[in-house]
Every structure is written in C-alpha cells, then in structure tokens.
C-alpha atoms as a PDB file:
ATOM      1  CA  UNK A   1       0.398 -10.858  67.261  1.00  0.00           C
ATOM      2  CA  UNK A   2       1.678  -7.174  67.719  1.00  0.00           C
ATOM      3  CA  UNK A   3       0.790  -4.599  65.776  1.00  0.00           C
ATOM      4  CA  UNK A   4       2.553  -3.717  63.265  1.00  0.00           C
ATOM      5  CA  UNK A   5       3.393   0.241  62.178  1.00  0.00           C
ATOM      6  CA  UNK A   6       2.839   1.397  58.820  1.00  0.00           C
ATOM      7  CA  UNK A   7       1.960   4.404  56.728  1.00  0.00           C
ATOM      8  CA  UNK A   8      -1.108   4.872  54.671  1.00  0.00           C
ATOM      9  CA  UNK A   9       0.651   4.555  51.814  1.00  0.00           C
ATOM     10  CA  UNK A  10       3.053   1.728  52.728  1.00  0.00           C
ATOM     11  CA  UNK A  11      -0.528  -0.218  53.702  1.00  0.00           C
ATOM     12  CA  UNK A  12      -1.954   0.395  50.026  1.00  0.00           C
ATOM     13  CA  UNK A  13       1.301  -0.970  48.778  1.00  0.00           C
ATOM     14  CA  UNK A  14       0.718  -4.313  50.415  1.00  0.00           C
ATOM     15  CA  UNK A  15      -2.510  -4.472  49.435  1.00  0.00           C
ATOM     16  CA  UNK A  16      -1.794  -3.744  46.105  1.00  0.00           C
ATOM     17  CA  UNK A  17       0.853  -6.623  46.234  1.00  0.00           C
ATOM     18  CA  UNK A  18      -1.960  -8.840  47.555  1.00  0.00           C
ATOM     19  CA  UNK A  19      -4.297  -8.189  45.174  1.00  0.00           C
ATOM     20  CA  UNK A  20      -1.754  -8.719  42.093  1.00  0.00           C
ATOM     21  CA  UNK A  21      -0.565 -11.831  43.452  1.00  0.00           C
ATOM     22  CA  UNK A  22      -4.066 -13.571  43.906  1.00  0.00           C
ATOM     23  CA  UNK A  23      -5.562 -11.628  40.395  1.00  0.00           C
ATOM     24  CA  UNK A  24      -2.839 -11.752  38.213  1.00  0.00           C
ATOM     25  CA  UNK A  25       0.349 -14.083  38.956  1.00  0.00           C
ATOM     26  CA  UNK A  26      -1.776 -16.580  41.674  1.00  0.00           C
ATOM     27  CA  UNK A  27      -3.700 -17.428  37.533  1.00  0.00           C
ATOM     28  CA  UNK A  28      -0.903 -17.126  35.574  1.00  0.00           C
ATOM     29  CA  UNK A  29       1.557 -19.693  37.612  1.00  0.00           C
ATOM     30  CA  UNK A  30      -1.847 -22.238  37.601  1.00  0.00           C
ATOM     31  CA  UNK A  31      -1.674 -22.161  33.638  1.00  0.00           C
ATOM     32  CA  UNK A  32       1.828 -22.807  33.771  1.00  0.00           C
ATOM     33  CA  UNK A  33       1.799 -26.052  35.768  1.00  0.00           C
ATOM     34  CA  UNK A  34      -1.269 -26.975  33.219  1.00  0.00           C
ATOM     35  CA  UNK A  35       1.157 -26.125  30.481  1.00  0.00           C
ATOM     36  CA  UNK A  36       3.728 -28.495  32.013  1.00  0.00           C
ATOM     37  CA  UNK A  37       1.466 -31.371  32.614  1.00  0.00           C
ATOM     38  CA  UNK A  38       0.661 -31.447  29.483  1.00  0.00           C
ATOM     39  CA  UNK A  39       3.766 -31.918  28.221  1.00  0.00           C
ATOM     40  CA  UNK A  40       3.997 -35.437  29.843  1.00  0.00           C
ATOM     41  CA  UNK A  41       6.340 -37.212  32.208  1.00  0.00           C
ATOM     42  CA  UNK A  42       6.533 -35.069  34.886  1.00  0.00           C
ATOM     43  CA  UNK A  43       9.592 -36.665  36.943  1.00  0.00           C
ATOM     44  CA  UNK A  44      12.033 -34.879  34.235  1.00  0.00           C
ATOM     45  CA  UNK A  45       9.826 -31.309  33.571  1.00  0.00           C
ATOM     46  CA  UNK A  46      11.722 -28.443  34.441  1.00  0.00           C
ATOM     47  CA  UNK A  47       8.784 -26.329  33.470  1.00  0.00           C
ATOM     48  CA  UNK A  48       6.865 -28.214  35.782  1.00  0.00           C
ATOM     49  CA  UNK A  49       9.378 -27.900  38.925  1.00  0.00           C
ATOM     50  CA  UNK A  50      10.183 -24.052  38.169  1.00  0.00           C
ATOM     51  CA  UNK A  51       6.082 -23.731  38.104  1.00  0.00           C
ATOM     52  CA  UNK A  52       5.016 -25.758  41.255  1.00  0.00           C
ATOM     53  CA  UNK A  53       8.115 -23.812  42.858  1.00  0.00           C
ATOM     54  CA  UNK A  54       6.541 -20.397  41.951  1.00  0.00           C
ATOM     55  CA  UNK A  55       3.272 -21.310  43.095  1.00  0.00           C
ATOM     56  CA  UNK A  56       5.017 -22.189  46.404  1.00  0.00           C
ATOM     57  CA  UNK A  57       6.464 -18.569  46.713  1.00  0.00           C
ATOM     58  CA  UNK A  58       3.535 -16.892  45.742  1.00  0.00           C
ATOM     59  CA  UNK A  59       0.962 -18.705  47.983  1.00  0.00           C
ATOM     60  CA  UNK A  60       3.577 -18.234  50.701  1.00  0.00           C
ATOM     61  CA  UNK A  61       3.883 -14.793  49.979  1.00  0.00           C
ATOM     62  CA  UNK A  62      -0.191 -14.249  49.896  1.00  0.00           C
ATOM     63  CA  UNK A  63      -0.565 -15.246  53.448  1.00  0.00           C
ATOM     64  CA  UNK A  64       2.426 -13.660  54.687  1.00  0.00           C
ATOM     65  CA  UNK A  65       0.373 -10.272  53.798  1.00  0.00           C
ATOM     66  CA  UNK A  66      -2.939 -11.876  54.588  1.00  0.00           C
ATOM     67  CA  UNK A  67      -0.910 -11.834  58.177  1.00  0.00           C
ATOM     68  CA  UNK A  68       0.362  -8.504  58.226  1.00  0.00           C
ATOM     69  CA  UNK A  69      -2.728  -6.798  56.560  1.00  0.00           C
ATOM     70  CA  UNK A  70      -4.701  -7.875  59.745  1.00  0.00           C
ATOM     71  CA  UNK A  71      -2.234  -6.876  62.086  1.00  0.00           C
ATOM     72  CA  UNK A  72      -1.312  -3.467  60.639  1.00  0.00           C
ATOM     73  CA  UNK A  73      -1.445  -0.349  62.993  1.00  0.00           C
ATOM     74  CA  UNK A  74      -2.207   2.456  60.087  1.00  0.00           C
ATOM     75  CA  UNK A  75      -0.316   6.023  61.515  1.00  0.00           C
ATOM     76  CA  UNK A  76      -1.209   9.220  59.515  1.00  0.00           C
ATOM     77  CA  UNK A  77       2.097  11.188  59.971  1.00  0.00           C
ATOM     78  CA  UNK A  78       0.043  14.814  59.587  1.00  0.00           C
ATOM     79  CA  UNK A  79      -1.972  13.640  62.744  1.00  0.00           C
ATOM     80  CA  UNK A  80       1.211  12.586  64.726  1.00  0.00           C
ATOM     81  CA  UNK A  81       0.922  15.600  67.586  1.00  0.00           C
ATOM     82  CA  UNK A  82       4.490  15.426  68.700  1.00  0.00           C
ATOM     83  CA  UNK A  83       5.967  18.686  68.762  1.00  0.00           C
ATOM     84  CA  UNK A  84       9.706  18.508  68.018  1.00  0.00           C
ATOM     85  CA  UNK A  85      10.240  15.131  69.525  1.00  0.00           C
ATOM     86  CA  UNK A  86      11.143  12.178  66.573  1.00  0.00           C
ATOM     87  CA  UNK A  87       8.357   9.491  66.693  1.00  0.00           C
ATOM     88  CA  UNK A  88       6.970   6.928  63.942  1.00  0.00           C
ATOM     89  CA  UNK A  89       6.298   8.657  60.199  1.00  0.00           C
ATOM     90  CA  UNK A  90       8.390  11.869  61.452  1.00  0.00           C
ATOM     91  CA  UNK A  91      10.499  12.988  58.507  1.00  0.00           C
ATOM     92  CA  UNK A  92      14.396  14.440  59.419  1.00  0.00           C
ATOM     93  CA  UNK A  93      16.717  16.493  58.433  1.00  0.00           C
ATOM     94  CA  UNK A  94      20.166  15.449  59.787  1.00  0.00           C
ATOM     95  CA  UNK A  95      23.503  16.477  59.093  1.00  0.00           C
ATOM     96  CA  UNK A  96      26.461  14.387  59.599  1.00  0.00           C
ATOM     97  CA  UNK A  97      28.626  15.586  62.345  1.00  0.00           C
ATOM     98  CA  UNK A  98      31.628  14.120  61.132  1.00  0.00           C
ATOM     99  CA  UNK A  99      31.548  14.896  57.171  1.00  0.00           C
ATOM    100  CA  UNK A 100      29.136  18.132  57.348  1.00  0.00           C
ATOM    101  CA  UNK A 101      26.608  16.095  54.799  1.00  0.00           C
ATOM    102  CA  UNK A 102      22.906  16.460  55.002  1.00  0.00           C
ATOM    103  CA  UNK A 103      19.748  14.219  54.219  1.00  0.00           C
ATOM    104  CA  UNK A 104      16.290  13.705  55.128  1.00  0.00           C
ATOM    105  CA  UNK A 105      14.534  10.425  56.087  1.00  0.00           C
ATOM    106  CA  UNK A 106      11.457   9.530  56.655  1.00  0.00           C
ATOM    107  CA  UNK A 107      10.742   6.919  59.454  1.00  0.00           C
ATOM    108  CA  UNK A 108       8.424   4.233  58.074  1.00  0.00           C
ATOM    109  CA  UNK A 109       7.064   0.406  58.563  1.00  0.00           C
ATOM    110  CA  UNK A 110       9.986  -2.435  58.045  1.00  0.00           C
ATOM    111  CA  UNK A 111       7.586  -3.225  54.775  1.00  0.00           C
ATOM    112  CA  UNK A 112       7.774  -0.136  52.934  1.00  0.00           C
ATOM    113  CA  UNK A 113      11.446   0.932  53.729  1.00  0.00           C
ATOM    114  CA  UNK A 114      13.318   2.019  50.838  1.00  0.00           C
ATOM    115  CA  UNK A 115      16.567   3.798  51.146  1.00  0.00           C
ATOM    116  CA  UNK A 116      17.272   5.364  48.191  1.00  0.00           C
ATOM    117  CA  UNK A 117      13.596   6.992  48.170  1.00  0.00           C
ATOM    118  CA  UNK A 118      14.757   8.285  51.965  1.00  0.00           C
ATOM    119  CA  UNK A 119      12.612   6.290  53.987  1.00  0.00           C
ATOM    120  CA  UNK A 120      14.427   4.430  56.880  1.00  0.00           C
ATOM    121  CA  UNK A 121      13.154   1.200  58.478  1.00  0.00           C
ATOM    122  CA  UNK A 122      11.281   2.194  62.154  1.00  0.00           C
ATOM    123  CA  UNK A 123      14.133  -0.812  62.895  1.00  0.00           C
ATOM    124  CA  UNK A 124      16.936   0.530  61.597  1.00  0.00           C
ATOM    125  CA  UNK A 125      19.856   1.613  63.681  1.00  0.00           C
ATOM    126  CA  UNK A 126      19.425   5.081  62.635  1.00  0.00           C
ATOM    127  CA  UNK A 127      15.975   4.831  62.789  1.00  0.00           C
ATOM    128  CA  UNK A 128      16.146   3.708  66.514  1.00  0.00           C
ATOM    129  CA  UNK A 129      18.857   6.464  67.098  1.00  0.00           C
ATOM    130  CA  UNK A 130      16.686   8.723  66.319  1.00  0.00           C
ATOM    131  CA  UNK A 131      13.349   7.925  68.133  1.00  0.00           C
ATOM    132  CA  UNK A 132      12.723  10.417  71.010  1.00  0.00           C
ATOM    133  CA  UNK A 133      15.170  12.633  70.067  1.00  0.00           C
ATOM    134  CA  UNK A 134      14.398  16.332  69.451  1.00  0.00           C
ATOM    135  CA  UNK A 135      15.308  19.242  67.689  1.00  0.00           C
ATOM    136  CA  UNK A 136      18.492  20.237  67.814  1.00  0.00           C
ATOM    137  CA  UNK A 137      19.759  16.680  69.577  1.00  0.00           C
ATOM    138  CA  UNK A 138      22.963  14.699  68.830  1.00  0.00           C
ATOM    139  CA  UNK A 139      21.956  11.370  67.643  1.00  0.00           C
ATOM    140  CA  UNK A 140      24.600   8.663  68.198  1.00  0.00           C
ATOM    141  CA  UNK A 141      24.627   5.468  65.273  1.00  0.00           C
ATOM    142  CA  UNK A 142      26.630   2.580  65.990  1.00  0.00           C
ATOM    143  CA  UNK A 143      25.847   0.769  62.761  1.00  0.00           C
ATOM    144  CA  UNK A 144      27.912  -1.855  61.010  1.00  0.00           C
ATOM    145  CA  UNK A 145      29.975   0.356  59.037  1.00  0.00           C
ATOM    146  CA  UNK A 146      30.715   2.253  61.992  1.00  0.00           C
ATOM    147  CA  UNK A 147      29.732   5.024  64.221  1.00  0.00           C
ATOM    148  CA  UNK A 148      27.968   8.061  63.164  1.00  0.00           C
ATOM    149  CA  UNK A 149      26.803  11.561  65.157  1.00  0.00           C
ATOM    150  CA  UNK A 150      24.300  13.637  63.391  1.00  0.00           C
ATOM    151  CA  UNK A 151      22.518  16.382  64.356  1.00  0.00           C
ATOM    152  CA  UNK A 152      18.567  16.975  63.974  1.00  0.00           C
ATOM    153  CA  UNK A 153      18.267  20.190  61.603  1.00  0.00           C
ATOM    154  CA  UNK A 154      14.418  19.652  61.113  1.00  0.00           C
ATOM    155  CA  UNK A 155      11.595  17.755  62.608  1.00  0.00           C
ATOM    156  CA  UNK A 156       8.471  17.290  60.013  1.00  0.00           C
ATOM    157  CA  UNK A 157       5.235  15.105  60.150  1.00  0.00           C
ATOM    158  CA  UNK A 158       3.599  15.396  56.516  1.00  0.00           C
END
C-alpha cells in the first residue's frame, strides 16, 4: 500500500477516532444489541437491526484506520526545507485574480481536510494547482464550478 501523507496533528486525530471507537462506542453498540435481544423476537426488532447495523459501521470504520494508521507517512511542515516552492503541509496565501479576494490554506492529508478551518485536501484541484508552484506564480484551477487564477502572496511551513 502507498503511503499515505498526513500532518502530526491530522495523525493524532485518527488515532483519537480509533481509540474512541474501540473504548467507548465499539462497548456501547455491544450493550445495545444485548438490550435488543432481550427484548425477544428478533425478526421484527428495530432496535436490534439499527444496533447490529451500527456495529457494522463502526467495526468497518476501526479497520479502515487500523489501515491507514500503518500506512501513514507523518510530515512535520516546520521541517519541510523548501524554500518558496509549494509542497505537502505548506500554508498559502492566494489572492483571486479575478475578484481581488484573499485566503490562506493549508495543504494537508485527504483525512484531515476541512475547508472552512482552511485546510485543503493534498487532492484537491486547488491543492494540485498549487503543488510546485512558487512565490509569486499564477496558479490555474479548473474546478467544477469553474476556472480560477490566483496568485501566491505568501509561502509558509509552520
């Protein structure tokens, strides 16, 4: 399997997912099911299907990290030497070419992308736009609402 490229902190967030699921709701949807048995004929238990359909998501979900968590490539963005050029964890400043507007991303794992917090899926179209461009560069996104220019204002690996 390839490696897969995540922060430090987007790592501790899976892990913390992990460990909730197999401490907290892996024991809680087990009672449930008990709960449901125990109310009898199990053929007409909604309790019982909802339950067993839970457990199915969560175990699923538990070795889908179990997966990732041994496949993760951990990159430190303050240790990312790469000048002005836009790489993995680099955070940028852009403006919008078109409509003059500014904002700042931060180029992180597909598993810890959040949009509204500014950080951009390494998959993205911007995202791949953006990666190997420098300072000062014209980044071209053809996305689906369209295409986009924006220049790179700022280059920073914190």
């Amino acid at each position: 399997m390839a490696a897969i490229p995540i922060t430090a902190r987007g790592a501790e967030m899976l892990k913390a997912e992990l460990l909730r699921l197999k401490s907290t709701d892996r024991p809680n949807v087990i009672q449930a099911i008990k709960e449901a048995r125990e109310k009898g004929d199990l053929s007409e238990n909604a309790e019982y299907d909802a339950a067993r359909e839970r457990q199915g998501f969560i175990e699923g979900r538990i070795q889908e990290l179990e997966g990732k968590l041994s496949s993760l490539q951990i990159i430190d963005p303050t240790a990312v030497d790469a000048g002005e050029r836009i790489v993995f964890g680099a955070t940028v400043e852009l403006e919008d070419v078109q409509a003059g507007a500014r904002v700042q991303y931060q180029i992180v794992g597909d598993d810890e992308a959040d949009i509204k917090s500014g950080l951009i899926s390494v998959s993205s179209p911007i995202a791949r736009a953006l990666i190997g461009k420098s300072l000062g560069d014209v980044a071209i996104v053809v996305a689906p609402a369209g295409r986009r220019e924006y220049e790179i204002l700022d280059v920073i690996y914190r």
